[in-house]
Protein backbone atom coordinates (compact mmCIF):
# COMPACT_ATOMS: atom_id res chain seq x y z
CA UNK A 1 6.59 5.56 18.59
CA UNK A 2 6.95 4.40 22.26
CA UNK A 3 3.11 2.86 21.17
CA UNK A 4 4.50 0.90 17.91
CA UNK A 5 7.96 -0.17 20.22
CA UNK A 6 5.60 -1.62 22.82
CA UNK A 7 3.32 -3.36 20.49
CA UNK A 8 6.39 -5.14 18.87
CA UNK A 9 7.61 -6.36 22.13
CA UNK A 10 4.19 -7.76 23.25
CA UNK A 11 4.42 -9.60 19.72
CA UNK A 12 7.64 -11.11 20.27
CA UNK A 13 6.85 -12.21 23.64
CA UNK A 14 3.16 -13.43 23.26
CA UNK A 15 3.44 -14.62 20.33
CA UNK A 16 0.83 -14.36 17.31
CA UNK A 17 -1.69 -16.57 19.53
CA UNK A 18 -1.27 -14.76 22.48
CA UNK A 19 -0.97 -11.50 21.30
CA UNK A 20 -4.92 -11.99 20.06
CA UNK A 21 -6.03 -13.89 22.82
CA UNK A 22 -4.57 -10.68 24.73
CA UNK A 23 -6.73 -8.46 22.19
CA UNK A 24 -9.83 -9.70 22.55
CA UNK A 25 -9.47 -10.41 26.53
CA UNK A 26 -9.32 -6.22 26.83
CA UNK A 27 -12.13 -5.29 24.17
CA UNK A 28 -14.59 -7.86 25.81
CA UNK A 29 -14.09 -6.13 28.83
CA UNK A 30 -14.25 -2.87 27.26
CA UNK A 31 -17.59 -4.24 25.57
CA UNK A 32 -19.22 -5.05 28.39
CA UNK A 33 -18.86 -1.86 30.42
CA UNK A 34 -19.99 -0.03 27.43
CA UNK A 35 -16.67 1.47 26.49
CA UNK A 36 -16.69 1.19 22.62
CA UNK A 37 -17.52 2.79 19.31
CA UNK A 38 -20.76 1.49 17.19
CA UNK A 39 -19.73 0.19 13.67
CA UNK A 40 -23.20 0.80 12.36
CA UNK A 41 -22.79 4.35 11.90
CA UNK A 42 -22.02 3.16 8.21
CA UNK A 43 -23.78 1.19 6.20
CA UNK A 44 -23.33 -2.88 5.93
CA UNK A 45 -20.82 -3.20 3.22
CA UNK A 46 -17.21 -4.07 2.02
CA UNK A 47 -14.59 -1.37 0.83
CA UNK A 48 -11.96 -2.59 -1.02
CA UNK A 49 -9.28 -0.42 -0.16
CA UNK A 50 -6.63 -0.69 -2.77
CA UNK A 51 -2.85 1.08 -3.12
CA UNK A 52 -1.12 0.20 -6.30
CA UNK A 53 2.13 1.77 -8.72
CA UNK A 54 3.07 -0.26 -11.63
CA UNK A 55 0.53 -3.17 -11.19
CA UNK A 56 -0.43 -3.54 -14.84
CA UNK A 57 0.84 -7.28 -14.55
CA UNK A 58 -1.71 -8.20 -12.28
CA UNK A 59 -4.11 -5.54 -11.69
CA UNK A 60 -6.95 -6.73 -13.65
CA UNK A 61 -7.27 -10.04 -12.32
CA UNK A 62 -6.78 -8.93 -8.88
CA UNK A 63 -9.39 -6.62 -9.14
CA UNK A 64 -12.03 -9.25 -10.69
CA UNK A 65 -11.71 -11.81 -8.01
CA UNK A 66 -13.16 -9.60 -5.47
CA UNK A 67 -15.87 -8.38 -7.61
CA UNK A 68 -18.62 -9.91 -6.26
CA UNK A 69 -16.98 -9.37 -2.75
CA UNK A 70 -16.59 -6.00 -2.60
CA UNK A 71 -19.19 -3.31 -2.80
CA UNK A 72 -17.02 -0.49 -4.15
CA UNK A 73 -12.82 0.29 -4.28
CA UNK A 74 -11.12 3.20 -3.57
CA UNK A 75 -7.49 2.98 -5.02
CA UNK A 76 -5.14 5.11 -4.84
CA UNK A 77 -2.74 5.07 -7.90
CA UNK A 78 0.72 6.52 -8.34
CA UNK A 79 1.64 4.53 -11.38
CA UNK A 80 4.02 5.45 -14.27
CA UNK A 81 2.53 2.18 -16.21
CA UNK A 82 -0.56 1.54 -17.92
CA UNK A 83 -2.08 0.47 -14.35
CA UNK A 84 -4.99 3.34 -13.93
CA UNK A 85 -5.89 2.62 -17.81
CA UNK A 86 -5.92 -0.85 -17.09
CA UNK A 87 -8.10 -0.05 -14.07
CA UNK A 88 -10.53 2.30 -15.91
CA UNK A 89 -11.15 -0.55 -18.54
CA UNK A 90 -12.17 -3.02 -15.85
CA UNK A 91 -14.35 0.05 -14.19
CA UNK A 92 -15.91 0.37 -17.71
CA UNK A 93 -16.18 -3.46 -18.85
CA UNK A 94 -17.75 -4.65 -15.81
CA UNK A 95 -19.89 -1.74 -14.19
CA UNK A 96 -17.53 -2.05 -11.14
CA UNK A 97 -17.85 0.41 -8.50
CA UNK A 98 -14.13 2.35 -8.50
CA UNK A 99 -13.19 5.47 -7.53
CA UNK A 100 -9.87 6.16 -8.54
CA UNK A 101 -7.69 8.65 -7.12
CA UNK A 102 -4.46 9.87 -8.73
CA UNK A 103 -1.48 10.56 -6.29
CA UNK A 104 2.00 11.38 -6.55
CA UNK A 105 4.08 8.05 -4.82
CA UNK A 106 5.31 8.97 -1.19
CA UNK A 107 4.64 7.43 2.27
CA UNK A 108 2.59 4.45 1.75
CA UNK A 109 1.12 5.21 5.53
CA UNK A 110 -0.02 8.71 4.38
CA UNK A 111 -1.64 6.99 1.43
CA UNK A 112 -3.28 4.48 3.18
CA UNK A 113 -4.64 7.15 5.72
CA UNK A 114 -6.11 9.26 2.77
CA UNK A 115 -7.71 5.91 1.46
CA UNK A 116 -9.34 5.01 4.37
CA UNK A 117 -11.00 8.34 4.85
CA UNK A 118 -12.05 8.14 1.54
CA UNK A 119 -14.20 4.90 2.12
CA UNK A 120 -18.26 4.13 2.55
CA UNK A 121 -18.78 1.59 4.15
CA UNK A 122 -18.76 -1.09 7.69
CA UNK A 123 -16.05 -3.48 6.33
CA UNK A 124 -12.16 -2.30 4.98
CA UNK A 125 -11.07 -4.91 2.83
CA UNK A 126 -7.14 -4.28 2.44
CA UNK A 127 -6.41 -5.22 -0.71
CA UNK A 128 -2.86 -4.96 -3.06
CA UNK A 129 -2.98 -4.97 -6.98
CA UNK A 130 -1.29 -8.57 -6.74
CA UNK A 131 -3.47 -10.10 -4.46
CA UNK A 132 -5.71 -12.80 -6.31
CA UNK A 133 -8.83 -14.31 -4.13
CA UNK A 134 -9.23 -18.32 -4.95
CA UNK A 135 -12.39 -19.33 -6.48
CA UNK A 136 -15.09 -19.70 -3.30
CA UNK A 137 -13.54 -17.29 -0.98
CA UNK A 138 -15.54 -14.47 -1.69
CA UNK A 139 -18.73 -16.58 -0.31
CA UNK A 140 -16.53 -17.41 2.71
CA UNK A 141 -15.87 -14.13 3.92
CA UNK A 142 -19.35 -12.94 3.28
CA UNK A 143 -20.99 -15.76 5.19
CA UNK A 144 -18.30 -14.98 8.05
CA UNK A 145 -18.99 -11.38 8.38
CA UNK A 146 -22.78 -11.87 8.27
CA UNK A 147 -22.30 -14.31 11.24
CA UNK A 148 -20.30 -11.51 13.57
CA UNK A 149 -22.08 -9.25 16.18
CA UNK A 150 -23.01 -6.02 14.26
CA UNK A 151 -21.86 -4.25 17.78
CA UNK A 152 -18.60 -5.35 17.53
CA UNK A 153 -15.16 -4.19 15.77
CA UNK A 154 -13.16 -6.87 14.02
CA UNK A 155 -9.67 -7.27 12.76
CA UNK A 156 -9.57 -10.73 10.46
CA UNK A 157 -6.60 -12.58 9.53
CA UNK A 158 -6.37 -14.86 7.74
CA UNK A 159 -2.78 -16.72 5.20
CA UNK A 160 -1.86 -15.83 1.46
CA UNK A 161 0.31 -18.62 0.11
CA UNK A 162 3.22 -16.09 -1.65
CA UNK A 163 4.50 -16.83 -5.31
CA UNK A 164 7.97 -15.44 -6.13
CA UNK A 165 9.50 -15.36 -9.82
CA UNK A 166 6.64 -16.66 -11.19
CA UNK A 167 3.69 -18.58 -11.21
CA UNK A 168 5.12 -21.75 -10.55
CA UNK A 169 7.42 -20.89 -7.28
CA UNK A 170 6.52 -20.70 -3.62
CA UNK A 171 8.33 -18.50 -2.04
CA UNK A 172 11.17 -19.03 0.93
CA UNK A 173 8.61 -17.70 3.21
CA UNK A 174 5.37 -18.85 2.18
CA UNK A 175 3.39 -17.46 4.13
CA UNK A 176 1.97 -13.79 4.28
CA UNK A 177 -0.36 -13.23 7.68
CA UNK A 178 -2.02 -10.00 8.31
CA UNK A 179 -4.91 -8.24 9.44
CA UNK A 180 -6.61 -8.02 5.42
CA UNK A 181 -10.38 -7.30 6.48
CA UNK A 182 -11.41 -4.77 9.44
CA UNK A 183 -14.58 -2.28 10.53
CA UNK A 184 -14.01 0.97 9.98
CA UNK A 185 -13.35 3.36 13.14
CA UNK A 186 -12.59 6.99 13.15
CA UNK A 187 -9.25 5.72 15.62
CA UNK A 188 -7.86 3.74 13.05
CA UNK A 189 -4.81 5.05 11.32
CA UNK A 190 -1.79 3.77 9.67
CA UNK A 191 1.59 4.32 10.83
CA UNK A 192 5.56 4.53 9.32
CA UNK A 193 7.64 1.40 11.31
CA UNK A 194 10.79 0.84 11.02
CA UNK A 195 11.81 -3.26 10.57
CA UNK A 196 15.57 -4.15 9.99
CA UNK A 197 16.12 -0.59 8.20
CA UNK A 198 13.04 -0.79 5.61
CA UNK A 199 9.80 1.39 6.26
CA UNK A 200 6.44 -0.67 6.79
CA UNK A 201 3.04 1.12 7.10
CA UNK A 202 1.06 -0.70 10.04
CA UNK A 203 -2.55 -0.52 10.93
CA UNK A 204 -2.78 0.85 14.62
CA UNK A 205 -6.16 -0.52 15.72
CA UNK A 206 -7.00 0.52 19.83
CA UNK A 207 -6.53 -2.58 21.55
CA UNK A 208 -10.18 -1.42 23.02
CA UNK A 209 -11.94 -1.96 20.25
CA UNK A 210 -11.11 -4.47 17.98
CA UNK A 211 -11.71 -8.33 18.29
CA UNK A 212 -9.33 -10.60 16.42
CA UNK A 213 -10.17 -13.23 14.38
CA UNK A 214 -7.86 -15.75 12.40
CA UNK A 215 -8.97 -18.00 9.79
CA UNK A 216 -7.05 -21.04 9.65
CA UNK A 217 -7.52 -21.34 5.54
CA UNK A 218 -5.76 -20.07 2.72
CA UNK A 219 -8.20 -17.60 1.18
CA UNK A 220 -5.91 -17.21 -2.27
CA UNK A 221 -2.70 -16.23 -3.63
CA UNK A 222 0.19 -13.09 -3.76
CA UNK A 223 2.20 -12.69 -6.10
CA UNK A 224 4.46 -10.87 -4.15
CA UNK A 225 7.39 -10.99 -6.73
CA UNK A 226 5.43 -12.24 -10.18
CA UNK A 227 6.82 -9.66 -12.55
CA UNK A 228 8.02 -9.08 -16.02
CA UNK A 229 11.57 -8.59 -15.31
CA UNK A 230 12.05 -4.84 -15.71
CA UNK A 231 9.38 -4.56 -13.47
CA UNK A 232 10.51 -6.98 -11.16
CA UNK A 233 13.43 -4.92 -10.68
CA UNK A 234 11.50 -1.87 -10.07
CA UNK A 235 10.00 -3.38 -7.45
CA UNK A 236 12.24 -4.85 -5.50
CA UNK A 237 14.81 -2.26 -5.97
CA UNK A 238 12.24 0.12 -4.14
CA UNK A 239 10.89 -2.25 -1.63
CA UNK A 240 14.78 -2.22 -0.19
CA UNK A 241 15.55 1.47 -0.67
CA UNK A 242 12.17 2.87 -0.59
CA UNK A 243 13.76 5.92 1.56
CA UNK A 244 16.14 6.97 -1.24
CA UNK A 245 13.44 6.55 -3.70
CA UNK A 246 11.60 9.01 -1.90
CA UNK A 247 14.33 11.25 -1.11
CA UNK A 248 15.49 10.80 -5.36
CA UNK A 249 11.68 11.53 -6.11
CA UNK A 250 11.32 14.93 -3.89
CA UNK A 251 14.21 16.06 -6.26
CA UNK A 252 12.69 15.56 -9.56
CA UNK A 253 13.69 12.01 -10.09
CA UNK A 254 11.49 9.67 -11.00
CA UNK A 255 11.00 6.23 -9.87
CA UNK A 256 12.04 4.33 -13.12
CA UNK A 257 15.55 7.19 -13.69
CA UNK A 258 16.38 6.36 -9.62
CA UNK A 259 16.25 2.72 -10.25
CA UNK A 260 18.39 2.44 -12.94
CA UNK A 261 21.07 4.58 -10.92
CA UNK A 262 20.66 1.77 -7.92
CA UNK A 263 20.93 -1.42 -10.32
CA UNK A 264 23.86 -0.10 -11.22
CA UNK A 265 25.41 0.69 -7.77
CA UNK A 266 23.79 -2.47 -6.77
CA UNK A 267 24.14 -4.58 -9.58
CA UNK A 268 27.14 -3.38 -11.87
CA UNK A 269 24.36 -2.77 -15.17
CA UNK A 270 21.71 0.04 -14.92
CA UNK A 271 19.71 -2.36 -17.29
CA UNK A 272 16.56 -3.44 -15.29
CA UNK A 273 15.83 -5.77 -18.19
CA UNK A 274 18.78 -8.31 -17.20
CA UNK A 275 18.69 -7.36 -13.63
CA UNK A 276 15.18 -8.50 -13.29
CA UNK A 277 16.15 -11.73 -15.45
CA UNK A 278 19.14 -12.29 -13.28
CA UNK A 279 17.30 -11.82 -9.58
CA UNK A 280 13.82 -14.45 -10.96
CA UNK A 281 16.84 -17.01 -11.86
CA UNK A 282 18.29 -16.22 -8.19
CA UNK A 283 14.98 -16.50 -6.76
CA UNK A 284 13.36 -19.18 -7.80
CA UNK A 285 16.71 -21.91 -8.68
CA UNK A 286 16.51 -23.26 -4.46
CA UNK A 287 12.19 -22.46 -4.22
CA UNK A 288 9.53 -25.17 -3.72
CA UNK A 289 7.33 -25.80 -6.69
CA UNK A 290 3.74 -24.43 -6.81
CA UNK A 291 1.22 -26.61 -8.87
CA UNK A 292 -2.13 -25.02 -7.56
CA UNK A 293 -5.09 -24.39 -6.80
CA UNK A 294 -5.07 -21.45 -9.16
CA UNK A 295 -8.38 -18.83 -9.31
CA UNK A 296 -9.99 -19.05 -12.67
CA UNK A 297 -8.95 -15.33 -13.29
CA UNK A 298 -5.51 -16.38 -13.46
CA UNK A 299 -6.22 -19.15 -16.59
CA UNK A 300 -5.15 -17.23 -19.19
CA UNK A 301 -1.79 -16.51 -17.81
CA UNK A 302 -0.89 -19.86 -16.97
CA UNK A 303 -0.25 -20.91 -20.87
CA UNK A 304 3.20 -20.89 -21.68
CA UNK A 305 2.43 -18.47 -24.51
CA UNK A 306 1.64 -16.29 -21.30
CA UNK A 307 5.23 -17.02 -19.20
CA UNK A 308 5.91 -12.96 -17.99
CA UNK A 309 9.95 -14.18 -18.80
């Protein structure tokens, strides 16, 4: 913990920009005196790794815009929905390399541990069931990672532009950053932080090791809070009180019976139906309008037949 506590401070001192120019000052130096791990103990390849509960929304196209991108996935599913269906169709329908694991829902840093142990090859690709990759990207990343010293380890950034309520809507913070593509090392691990009272899992890569890399492009879309309403609700109902969730779920609760006990502490109506209607109308009345680029996979939800409200 005293680790995680002094990597926060560095960030909020340095900076993004400094904190990586940091990074990659101490692994050159670590290179170059020979103190470092080889990444080609596995093969040249791309795992997606991929965590999702109640994706059914978006799980399909998320999964097809990386399929020429990723070698194989490894997700981890704790869904209630029609998600790991969903997922075994896609397996099926387009010969995609999936292994999916069924686990019960818990502490998304345990998960994520699991999942990487689980994977085959050089390259983790971090990858959510609402993450959608524009049209192109796929190419990008390949010729990028076929360009990088085979020596080395990597930690890649790069920007999702965030939709919120539904396709249309940017959200009030536009911008998600994060490390989404990395090479595998037997010292990586996720761990449980705490920011402003919610739990986070965060990759804890030695500062030894990995290079950092940002890409100054938008590589595609999340739809970090595009949801049919009940599900909406769901969502953001355990994203705030994940703990209790957890705690509720150790008992014998599920997630769906737990979140209809919060709306109604929360919200005065246990109905997630007209909570979730009530927090998209909150959301996006005051949010800048989105009018594309959108990735092909997404066409057929973007007729108004299709509107998830």
């Amino acid at each position: 913990m005293v680790i995680l506590n002094l990597r926060a401070i560095a960030r909020r001192i340095l900076g993004r920009r400094g904190t990586f120019l940091l990074r990659n000052m101490v692994s050159e130096i670590a290179f170059r005196i020979g103190y470092y791990e080889d990444p080609r103990s596995r093969p040249q390849g791309i795992t997606a790794m991929v965590i999702t509960y109640n994706e059914e929304d978006w799980i399909e196209p998320s999964l097809l815009s990386i399929k020429d991108l990723a070698d194989e996935y490894v997700i981890m599913d704790s869904s209630t929905d029609r998600t790991p269906d969903i997922i075994e169709r896609v397996k099926s329908e387009h010969g995609l390399n999936i292994r999916l694991y069924r686990v019960p829902p818990g502490d998304l840093s345990e998960i994520r541990n699991e999942a990487l142990r689980k994977t085959s090859y050089r390259w983790i690709l971090h990858w959510d069931g609402d993450f959608v990759l524009y049209d192109g990207s796929d190419r990008f990343i390949r010729s990028l990672i076929e360009g990088l010293s085979d020596r080395r380890h990597y930690l890649i950034y790069w920007p999702w532009i965030k939709l919120c309520g539904d396709l249309k809507h940017i959200c009030g913070d536009p911008m998600h950053i994060e490390h989404w593509l990395f090479t595998f090392s037997r010292t990586l691990s996720y761990k449980r932080v705490m920011i402003n009272g919610i739990p986070y899992d965060s990759l804890i890569a030695p500062l030894r090791l990995y290079k950092a890399i940002y890409i100054d492009r938008i590589l595609g879309l999340h739809l970090a809070a595009v949801r049919k309403p009940s599900r909406l609700a769901l969502k953001i109902l355990w994203f705030r009180y994940r703990e209790e969730f957890w705690r509720a779920s150790s008992k014998g609760i599920s997630y769906e019976e737990y979140a209809k006990i919060k709306a109604k502490e929360v919200y005065g109506s246990e109905d997630l139906e007209f909570v979730g209607r009530k927090l998209i109308d909150d959301m996006t009345k005051d949010l800048q309008k989105y009018s594309g680029p959108y990735p092909s996979v997404l066409s057929p939800y973007l007729a108004p037949s299709k509107n998830l409200r």
